[in-house]
Each structure stands twice: as structure tokens, then as C-alpha cells.
PDB file of N, CA and C in Angstrom:
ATOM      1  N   UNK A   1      -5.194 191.379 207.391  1.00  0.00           N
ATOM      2  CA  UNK A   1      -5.794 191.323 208.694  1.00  0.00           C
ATOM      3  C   UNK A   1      -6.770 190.148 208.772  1.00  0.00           C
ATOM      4  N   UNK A   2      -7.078 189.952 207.485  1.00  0.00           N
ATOM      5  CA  UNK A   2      -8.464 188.414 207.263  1.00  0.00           C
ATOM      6  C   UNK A   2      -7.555 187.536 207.703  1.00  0.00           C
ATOM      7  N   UNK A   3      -6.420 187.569 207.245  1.00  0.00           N
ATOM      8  CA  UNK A   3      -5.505 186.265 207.080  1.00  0.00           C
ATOM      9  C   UNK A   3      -5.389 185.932 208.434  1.00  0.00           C
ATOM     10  N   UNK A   4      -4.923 186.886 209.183  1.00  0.00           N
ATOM     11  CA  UNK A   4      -4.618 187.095 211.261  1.00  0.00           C
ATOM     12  C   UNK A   4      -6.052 186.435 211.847  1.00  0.00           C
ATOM     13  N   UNK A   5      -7.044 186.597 211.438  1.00  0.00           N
ATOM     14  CA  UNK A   5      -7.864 186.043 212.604  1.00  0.00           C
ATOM     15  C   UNK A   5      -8.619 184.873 211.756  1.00  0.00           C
ATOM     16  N   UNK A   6      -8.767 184.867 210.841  1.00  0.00           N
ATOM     17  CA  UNK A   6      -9.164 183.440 209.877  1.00  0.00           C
ATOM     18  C   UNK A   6      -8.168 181.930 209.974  1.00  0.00           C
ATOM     19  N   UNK A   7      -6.946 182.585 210.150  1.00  0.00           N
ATOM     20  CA  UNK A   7      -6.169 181.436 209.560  1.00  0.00           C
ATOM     21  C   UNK A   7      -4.685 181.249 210.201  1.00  0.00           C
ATOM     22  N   UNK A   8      -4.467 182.489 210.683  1.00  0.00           N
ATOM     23  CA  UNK A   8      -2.908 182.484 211.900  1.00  0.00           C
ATOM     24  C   UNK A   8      -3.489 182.318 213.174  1.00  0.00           C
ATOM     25  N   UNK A   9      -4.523 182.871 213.781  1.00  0.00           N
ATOM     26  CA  UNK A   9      -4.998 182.629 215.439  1.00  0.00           C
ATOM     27  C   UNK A   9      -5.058 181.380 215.351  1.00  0.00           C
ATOM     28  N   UNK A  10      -6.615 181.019 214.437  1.00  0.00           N
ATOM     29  CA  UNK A  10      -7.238 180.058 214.668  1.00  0.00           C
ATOM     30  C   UNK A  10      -5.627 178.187 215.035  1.00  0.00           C
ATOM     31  N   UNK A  11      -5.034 178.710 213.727  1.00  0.00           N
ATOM     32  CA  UNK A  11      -3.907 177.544 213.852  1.00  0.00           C
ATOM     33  C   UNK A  11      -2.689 177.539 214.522  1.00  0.00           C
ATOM     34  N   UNK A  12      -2.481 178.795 215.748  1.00  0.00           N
ATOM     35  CA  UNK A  12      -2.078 179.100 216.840  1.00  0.00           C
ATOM     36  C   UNK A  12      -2.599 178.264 217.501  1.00  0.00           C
ATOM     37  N   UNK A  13      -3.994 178.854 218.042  1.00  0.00           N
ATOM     38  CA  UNK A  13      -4.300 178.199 219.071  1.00  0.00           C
ATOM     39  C   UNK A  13      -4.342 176.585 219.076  1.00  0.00           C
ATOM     40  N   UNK A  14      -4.674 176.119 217.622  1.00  0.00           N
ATOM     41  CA  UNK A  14      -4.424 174.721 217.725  1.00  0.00           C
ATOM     42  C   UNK A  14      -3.352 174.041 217.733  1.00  0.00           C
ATOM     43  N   UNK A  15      -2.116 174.472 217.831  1.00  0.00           N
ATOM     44  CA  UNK A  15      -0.885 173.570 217.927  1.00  0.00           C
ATOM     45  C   UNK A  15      -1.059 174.101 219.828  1.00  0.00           C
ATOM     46  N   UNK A  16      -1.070 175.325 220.337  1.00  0.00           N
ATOM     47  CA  UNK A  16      -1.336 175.631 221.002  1.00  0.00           C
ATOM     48  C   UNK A  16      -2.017 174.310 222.618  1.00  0.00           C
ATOM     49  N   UNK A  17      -3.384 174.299 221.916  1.00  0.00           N
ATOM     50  CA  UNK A  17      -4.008 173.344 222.505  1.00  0.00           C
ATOM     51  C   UNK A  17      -3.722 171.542 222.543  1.00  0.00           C
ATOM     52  N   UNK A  18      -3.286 171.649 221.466  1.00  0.00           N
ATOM     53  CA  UNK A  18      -2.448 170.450 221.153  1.00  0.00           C
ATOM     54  C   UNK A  18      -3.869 169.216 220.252  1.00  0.00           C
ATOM     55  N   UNK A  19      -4.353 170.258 219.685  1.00  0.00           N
ATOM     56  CA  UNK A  19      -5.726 169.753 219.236  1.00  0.00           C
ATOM     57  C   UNK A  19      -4.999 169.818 216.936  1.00  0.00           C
ATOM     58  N   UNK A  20      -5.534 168.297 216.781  1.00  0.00           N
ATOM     59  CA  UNK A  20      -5.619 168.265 214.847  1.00  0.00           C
ATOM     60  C   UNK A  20      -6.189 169.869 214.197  1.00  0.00           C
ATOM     61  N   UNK A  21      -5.821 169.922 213.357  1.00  0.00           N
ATOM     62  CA  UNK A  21      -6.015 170.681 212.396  1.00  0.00           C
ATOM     63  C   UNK A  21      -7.687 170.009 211.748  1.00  0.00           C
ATOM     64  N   UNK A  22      -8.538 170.871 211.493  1.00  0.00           N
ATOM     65  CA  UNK A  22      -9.770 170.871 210.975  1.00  0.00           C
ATOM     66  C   UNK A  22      -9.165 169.766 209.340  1.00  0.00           C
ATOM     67  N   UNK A  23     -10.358 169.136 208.860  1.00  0.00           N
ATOM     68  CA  UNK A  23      -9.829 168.806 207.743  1.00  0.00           C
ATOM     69  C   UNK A  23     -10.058 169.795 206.677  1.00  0.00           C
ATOM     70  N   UNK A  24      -9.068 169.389 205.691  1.00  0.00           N
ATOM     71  CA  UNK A  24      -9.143 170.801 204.746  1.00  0.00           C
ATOM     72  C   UNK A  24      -9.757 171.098 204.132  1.00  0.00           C
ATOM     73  N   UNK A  25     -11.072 170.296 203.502  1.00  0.00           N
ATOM     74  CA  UNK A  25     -12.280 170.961 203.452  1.00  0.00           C
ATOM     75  C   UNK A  25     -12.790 171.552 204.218  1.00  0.00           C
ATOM     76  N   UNK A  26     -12.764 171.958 205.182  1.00  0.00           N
ATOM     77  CA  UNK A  26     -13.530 172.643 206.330  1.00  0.00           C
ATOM     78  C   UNK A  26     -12.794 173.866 206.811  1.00  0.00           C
ATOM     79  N   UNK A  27     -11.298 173.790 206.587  1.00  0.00           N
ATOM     80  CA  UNK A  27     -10.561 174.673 207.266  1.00  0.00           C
ATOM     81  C   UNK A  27     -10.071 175.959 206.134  1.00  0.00           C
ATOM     82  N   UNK A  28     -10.520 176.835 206.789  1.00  0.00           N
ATOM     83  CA  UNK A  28      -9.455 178.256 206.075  1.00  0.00           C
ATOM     84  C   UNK A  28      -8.391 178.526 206.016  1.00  0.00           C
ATOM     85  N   UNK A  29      -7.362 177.331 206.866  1.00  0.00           N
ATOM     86  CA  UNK A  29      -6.186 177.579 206.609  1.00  0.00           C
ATOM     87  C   UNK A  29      -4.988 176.415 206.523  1.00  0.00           C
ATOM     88  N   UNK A  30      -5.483 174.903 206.745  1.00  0.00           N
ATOM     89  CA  UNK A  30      -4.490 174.308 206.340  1.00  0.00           C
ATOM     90  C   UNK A  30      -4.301 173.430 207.566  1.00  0.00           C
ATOM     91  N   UNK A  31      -3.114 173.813 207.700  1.00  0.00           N
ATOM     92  CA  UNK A  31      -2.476 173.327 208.960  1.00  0.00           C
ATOM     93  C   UNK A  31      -1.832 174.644 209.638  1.00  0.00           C
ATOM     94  N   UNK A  32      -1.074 174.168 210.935  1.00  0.00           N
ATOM     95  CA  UNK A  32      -0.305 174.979 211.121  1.00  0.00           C
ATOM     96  C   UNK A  32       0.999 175.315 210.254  1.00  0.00           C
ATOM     97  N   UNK A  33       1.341 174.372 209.937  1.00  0.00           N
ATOM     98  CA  UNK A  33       2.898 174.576 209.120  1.00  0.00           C
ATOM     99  C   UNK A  33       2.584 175.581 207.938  1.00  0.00           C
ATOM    100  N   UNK A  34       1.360 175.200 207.362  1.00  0.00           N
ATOM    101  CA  UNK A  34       0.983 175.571 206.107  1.00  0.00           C
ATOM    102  C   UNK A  34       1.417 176.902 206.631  1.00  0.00           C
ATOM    103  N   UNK A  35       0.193 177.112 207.138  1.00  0.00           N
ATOM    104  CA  UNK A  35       0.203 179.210 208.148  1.00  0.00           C
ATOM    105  C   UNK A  35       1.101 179.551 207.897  1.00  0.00           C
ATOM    106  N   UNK A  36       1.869 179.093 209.184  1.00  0.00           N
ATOM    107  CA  UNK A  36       3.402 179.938 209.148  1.00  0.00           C
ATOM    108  C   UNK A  36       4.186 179.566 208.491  1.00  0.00           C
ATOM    109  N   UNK A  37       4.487 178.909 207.377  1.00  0.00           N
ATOM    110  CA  UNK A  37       4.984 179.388 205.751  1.00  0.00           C
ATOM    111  C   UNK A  37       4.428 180.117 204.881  1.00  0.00           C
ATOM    112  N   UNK A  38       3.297 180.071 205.195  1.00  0.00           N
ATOM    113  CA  UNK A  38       2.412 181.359 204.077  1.00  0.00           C
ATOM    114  C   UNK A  38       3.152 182.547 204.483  1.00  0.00           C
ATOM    115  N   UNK A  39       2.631 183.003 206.414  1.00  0.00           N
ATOM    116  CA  UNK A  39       3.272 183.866 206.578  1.00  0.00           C
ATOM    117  C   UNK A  39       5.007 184.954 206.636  1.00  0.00           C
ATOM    118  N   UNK A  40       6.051 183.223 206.712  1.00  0.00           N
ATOM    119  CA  UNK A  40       7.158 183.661 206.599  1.00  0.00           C
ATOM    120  C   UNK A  40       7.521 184.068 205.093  1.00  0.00           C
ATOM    121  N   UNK A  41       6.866 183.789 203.979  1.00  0.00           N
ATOM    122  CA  UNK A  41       6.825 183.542 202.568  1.00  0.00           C
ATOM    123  C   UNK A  41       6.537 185.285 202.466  1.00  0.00           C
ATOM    124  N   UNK A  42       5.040 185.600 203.413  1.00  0.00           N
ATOM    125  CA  UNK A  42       5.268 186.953 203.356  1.00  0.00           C
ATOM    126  C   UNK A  42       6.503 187.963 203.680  1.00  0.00           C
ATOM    127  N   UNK A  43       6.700 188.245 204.742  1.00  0.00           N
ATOM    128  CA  UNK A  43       7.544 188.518 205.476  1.00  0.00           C
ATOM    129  C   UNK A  43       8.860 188.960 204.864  1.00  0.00           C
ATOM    130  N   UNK A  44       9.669 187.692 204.214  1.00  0.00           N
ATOM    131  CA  UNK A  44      10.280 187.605 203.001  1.00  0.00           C
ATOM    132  C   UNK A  44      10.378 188.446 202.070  1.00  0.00           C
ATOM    133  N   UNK A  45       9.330 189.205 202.119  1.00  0.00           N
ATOM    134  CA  UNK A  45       9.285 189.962 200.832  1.00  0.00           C
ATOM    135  C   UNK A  45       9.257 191.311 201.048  1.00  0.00           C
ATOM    136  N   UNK A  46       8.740 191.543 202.476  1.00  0.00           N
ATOM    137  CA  UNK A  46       8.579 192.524 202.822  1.00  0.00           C
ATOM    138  C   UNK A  46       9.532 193.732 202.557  1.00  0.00           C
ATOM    139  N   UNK A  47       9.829 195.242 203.305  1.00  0.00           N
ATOM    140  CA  UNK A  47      10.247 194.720 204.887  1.00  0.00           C
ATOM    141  C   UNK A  47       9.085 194.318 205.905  1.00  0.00           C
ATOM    142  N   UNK A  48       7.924 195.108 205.334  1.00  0.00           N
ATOM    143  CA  UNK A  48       6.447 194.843 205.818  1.00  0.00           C
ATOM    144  C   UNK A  48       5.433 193.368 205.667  1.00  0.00           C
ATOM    145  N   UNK A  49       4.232 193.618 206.552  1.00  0.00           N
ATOM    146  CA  UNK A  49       3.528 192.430 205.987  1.00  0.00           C
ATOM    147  C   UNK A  49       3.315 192.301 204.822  1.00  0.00           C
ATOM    148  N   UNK A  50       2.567 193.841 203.791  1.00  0.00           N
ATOM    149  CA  UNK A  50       2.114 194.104 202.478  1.00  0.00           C
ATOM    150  C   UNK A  50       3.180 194.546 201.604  1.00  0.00           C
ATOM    151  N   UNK A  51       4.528 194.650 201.952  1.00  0.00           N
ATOM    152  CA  UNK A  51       5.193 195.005 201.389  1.00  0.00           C
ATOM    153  C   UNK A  51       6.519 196.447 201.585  1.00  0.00           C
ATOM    154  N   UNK A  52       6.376 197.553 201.023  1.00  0.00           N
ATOM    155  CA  UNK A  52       7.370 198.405 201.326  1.00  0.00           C
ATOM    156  C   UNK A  52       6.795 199.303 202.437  1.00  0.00           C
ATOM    157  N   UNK A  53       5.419 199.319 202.542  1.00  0.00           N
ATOM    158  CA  UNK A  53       5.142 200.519 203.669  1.00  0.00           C
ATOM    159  C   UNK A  53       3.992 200.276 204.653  1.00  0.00           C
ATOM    160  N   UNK A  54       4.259 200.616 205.886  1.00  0.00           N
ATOM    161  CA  UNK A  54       3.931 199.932 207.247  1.00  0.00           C
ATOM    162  C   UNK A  54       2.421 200.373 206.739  1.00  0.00           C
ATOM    163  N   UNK A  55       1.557 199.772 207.309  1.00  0.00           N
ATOM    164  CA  UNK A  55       0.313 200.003 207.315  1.00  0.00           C
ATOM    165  C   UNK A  55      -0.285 199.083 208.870  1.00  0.00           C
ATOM    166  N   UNK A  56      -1.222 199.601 208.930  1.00  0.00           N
ATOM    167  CA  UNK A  56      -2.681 198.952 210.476  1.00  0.00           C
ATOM    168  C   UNK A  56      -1.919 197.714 210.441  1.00  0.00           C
ATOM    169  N   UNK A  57      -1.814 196.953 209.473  1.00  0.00           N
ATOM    170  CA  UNK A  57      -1.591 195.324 209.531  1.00  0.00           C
ATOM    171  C   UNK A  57      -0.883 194.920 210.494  1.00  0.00           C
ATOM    172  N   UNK A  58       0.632 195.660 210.258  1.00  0.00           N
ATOM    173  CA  UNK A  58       1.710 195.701 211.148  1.00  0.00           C
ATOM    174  C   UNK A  58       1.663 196.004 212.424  1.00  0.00           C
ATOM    175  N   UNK A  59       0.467 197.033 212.678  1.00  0.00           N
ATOM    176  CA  UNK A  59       0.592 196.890 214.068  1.00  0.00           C
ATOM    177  C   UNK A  59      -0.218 195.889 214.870  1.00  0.00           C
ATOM    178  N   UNK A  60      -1.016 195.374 213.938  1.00  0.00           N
ATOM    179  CA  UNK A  60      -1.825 193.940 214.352  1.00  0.00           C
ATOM    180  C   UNK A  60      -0.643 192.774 214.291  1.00  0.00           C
ATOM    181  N   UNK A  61       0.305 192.602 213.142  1.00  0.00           N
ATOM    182  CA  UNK A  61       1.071 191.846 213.381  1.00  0.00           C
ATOM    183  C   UNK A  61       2.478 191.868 214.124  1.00  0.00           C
ATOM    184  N   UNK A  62       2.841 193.377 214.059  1.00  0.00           N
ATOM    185  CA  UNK A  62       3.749 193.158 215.256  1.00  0.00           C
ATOM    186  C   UNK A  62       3.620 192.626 216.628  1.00  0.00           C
ATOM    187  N   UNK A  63       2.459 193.088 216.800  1.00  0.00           N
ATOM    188  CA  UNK A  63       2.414 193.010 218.342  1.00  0.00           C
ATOM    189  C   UNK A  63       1.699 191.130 218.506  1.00  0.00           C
ATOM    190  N   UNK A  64       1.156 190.682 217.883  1.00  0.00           N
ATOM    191  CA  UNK A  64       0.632 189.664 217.697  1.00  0.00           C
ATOM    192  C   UNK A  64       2.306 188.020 217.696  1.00  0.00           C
ATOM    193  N   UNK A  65       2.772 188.924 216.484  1.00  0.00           N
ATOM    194  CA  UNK A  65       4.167 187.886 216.275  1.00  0.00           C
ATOM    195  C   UNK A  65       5.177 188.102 217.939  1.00  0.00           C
ATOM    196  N   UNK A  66       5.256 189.234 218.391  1.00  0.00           N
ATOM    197  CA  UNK A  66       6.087 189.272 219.597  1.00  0.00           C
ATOM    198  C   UNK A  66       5.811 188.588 220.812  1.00  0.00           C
ATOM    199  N   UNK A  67       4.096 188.516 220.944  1.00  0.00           N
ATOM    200  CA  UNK A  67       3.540 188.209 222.103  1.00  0.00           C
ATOM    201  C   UNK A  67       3.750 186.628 222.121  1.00  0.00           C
ATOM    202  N   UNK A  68       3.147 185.956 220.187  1.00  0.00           N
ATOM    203  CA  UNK A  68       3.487 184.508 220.351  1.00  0.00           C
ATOM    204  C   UNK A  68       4.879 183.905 220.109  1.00  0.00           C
ATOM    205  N   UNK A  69       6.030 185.045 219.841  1.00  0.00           N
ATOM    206  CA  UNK A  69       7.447 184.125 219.857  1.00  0.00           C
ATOM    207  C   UNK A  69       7.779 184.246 221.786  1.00  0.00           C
ATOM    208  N   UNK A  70       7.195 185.374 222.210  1.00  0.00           N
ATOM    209  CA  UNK A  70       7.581 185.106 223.302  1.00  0.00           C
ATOM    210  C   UNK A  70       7.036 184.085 224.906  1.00  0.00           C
ATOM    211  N   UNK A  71       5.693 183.908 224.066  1.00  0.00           N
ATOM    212  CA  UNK A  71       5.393 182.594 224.477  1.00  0.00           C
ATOM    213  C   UNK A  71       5.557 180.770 223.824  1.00  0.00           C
ATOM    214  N   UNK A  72       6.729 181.215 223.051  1.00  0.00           N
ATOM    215  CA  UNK A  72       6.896 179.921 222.141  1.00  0.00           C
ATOM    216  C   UNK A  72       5.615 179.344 221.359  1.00  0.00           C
ATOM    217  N   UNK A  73       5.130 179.914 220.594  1.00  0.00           N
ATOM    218  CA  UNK A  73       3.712 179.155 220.410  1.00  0.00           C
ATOM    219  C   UNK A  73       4.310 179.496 218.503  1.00  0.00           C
ATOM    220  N   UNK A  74       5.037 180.294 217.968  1.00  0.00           N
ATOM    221  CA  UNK A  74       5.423 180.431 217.140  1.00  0.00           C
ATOM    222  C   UNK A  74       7.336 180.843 217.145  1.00  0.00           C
ATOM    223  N   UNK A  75       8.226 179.865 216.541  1.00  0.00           N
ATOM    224  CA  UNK A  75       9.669 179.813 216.300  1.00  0.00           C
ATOM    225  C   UNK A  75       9.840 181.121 216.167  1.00  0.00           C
ATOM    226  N   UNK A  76      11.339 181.133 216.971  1.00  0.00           N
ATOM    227  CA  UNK A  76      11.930 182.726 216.258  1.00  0.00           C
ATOM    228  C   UNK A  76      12.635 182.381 215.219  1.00  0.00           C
ATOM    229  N   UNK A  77      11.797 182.707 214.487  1.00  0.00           N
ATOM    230  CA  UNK A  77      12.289 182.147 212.753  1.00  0.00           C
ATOM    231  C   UNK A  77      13.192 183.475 212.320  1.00  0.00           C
ATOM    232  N   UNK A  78      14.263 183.501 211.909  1.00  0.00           N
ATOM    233  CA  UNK A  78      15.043 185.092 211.519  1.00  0.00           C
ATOM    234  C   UNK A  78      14.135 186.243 211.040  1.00  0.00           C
ATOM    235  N   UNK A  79      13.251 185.237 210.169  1.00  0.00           N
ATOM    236  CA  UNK A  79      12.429 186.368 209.146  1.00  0.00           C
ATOM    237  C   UNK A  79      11.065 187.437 210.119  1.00  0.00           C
ATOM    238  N   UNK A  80      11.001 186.170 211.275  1.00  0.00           N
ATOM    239  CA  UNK A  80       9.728 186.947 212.020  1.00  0.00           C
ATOM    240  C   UNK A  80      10.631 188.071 213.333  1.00  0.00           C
ATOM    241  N   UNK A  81      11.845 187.114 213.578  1.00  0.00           N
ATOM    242  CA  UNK A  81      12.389 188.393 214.431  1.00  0.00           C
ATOM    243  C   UNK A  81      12.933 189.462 214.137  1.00  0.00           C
ATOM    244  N   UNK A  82      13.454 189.380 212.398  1.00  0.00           N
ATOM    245  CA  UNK A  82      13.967 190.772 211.992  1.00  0.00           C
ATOM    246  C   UNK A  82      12.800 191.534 211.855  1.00  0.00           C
ATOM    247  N   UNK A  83      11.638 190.984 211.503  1.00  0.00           N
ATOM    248  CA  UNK A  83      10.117 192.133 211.430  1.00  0.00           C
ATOM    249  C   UNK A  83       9.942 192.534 212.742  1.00  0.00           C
ATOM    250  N   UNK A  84       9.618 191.524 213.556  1.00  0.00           N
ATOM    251  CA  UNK A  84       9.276 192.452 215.055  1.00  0.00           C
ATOM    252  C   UNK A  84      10.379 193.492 215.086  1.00  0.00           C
ATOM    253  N   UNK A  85      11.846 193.238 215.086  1.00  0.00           N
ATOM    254  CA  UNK A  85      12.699 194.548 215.517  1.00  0.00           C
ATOM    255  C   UNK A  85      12.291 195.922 214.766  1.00  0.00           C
ATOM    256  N   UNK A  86      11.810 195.262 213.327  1.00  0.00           N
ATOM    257  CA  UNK A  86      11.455 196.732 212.434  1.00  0.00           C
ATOM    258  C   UNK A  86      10.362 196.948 212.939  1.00  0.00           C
ATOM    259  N   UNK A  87       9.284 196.733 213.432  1.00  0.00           N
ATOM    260  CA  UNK A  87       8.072 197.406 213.801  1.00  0.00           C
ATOM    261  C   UNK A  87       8.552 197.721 215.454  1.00  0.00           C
ATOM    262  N   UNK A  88       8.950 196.982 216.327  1.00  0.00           N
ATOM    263  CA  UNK A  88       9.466 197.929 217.249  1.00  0.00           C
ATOM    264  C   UNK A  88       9.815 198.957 217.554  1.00  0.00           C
ATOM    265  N   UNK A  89      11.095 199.123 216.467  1.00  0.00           N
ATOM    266  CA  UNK A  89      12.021 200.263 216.319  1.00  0.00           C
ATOM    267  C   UNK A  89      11.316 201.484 215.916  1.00  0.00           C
ATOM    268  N   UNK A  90      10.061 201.640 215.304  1.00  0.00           N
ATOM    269  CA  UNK A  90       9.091 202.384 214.953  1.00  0.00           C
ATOM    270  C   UNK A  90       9.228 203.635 215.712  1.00  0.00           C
ATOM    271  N   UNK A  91       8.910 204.995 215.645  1.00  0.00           N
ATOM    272  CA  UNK A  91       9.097 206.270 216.766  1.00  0.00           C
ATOM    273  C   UNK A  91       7.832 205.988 217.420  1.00  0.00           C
ATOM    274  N   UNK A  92       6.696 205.471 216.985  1.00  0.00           N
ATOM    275  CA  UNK A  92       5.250 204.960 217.803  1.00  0.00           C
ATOM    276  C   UNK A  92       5.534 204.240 218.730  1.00  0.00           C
ATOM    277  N   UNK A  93       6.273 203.000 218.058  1.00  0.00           N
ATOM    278  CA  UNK A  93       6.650 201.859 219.234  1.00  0.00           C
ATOM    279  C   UNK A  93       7.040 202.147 220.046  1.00  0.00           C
ATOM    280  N   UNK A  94       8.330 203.133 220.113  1.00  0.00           N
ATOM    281  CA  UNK A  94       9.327 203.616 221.339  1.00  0.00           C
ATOM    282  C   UNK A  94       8.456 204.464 222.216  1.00  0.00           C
ATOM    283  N   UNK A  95       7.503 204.773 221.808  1.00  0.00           N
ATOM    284  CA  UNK A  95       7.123 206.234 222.772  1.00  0.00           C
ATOM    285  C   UNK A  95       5.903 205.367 223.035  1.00  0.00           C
ATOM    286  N   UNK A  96       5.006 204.306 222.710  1.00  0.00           N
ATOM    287  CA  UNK A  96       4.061 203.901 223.076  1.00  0.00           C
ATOM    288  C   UNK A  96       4.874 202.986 224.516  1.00  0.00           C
ATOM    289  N   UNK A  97       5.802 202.313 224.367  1.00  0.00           N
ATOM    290  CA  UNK A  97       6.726 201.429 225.549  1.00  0.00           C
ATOM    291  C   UNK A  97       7.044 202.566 226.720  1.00  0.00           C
ATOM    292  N   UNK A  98       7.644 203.457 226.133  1.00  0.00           N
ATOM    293  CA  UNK A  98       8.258 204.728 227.278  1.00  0.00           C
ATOM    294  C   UNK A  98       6.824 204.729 228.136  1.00  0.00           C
ATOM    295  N   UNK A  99       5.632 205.190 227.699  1.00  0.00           N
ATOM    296  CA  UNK A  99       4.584 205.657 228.049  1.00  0.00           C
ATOM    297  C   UNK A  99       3.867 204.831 229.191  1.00  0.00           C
ATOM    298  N   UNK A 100       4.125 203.511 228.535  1.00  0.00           N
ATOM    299  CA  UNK A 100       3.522 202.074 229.707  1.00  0.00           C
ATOM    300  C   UNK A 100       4.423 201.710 230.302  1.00  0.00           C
ATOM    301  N   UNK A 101       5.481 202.274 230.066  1.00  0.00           N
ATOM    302  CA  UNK A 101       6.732 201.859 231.701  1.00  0.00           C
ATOM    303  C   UNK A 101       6.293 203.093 232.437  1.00  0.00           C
ATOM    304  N   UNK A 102       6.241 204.475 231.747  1.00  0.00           N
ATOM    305  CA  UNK A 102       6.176 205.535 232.939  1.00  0.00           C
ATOM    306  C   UNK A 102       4.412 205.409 233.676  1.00  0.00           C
ATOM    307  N   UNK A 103       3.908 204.655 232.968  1.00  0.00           N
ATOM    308  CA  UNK A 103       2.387 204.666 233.875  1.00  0.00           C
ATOM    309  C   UNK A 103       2.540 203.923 234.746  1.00  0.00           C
ATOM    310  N   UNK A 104       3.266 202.196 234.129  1.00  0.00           N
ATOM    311  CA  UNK A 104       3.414 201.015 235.478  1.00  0.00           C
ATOM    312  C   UNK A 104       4.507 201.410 236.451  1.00  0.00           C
ATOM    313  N   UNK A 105       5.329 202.611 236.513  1.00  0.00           N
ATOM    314  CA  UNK A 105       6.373 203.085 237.266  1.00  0.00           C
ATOM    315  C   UNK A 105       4.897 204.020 238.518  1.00  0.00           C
ATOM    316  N   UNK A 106       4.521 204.625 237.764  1.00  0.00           N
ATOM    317  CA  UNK A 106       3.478 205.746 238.347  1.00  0.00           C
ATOM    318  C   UNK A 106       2.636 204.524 239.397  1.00  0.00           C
ATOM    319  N   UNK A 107       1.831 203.681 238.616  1.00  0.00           N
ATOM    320  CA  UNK A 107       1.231 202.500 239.730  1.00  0.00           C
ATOM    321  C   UNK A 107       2.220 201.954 240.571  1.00  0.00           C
ATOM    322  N   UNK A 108       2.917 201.317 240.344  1.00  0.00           N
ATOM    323  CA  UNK A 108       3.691 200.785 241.726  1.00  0.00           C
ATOM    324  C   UNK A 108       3.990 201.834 242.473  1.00  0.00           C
ATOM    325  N   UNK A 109       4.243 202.845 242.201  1.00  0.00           N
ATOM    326  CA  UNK A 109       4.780 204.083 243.593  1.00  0.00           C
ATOM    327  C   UNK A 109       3.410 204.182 244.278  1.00  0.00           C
ATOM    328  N   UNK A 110       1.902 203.997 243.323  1.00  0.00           N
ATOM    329  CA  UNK A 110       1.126 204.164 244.590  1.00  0.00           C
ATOM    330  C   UNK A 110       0.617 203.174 245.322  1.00  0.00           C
ATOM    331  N   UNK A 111       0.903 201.957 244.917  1.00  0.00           N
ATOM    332  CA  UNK A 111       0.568 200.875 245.535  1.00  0.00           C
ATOM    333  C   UNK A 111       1.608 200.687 247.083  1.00  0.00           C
TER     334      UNK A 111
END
């Protein structure tokens, strides 16, 4: 989770912004490329971030990896879209989605 807001946001937002990478004395994480090879390197190994069993991480990084492949800000690299499908597919995931379609179904009928 250090790794997510130290060193994957931060070098998000900078390819993002279209702003250099800190120099690497200064920076916690590199570059961008660096990042997301650290992270696909994880991934890789998984089926999880930490390994064989889902933990908090995953749901920080599922939802984190889906939001930025689907704003292009990070490649649908195989390794990051076969993880989002496994943390999707989750019985949490499904019933947390059911839940925010049947609420935004519930708002538009009263609008």
C-alpha cells in the first residue's frame, strides 16, 4: 500500500501531467517505466499483489489499476488486465457493482 501512494500515484500523475520524473536522488520511485515494471514484475507472481491470497492491498489496487487503464494513464498490459478480472470477479466485487447500479437506477427514477 506504501508502494501505491509513494511511488505508483505519484509517477501516474507525472506521465499524466506530462511533467520529468524527480531526479533519483530525490525520488521514491524512479521513473515511470521503472513503477510499472516493478509493479507488473509483481503481478507476475501473483495471482495477487502479495502473492496467493487477496488481502486490503487488492482492493486498493484493483480499483486503482481499473480506474487508470480505463483512463489510459496506465497500458492494458495482459498481466494488469488478468488481475483486475480476478479482483472483479470477487463475490464483494459483484455485489458491491449490483448495489451502485441498483442505487444509481433508484436516483434517476427520482430525478
Amino acid at each position: 500500500m506504501a508502494f501505491y501512494g509513494a511511488c505508483f500515484e505519484p509517477a501516474v500523475v507525472d506521465r499524466a501531467m506530462k511533467r520529468e520524473s524527480a531526479r533519483p536522488s530525490t525520488s521514491p520511485y524512479g521513473d515511470y517505466d521503472i513503477t510499472l515494471q516493478s509493479l507488473i514484475g509483481q503481478l507476475n507472481a501473483g495471482p495477487y499483489i502479495l502473492g496467493e491470497r487477496f488481502l486490503a492491498a487488492d482492493v486498493l489496487w484493483g480499483t486503482a489499476l481499473a480506474w487508470t487503464t480505463a483512463f489510459k494513464l496506465v497500458p492494458e498490459h495482459p498481466a494488469i488486465m488478468d488481475y483486475i478480472k480476478r479482483v472483479a470477479a470477487r463475490p464483494a466485487s459483484v455485489q458491491v457493482r449490483e448495489k451502485d447500479a441498483a442505487l444509481a437506477a433508484a436516483q434517476a427514477a427520482i430525478l
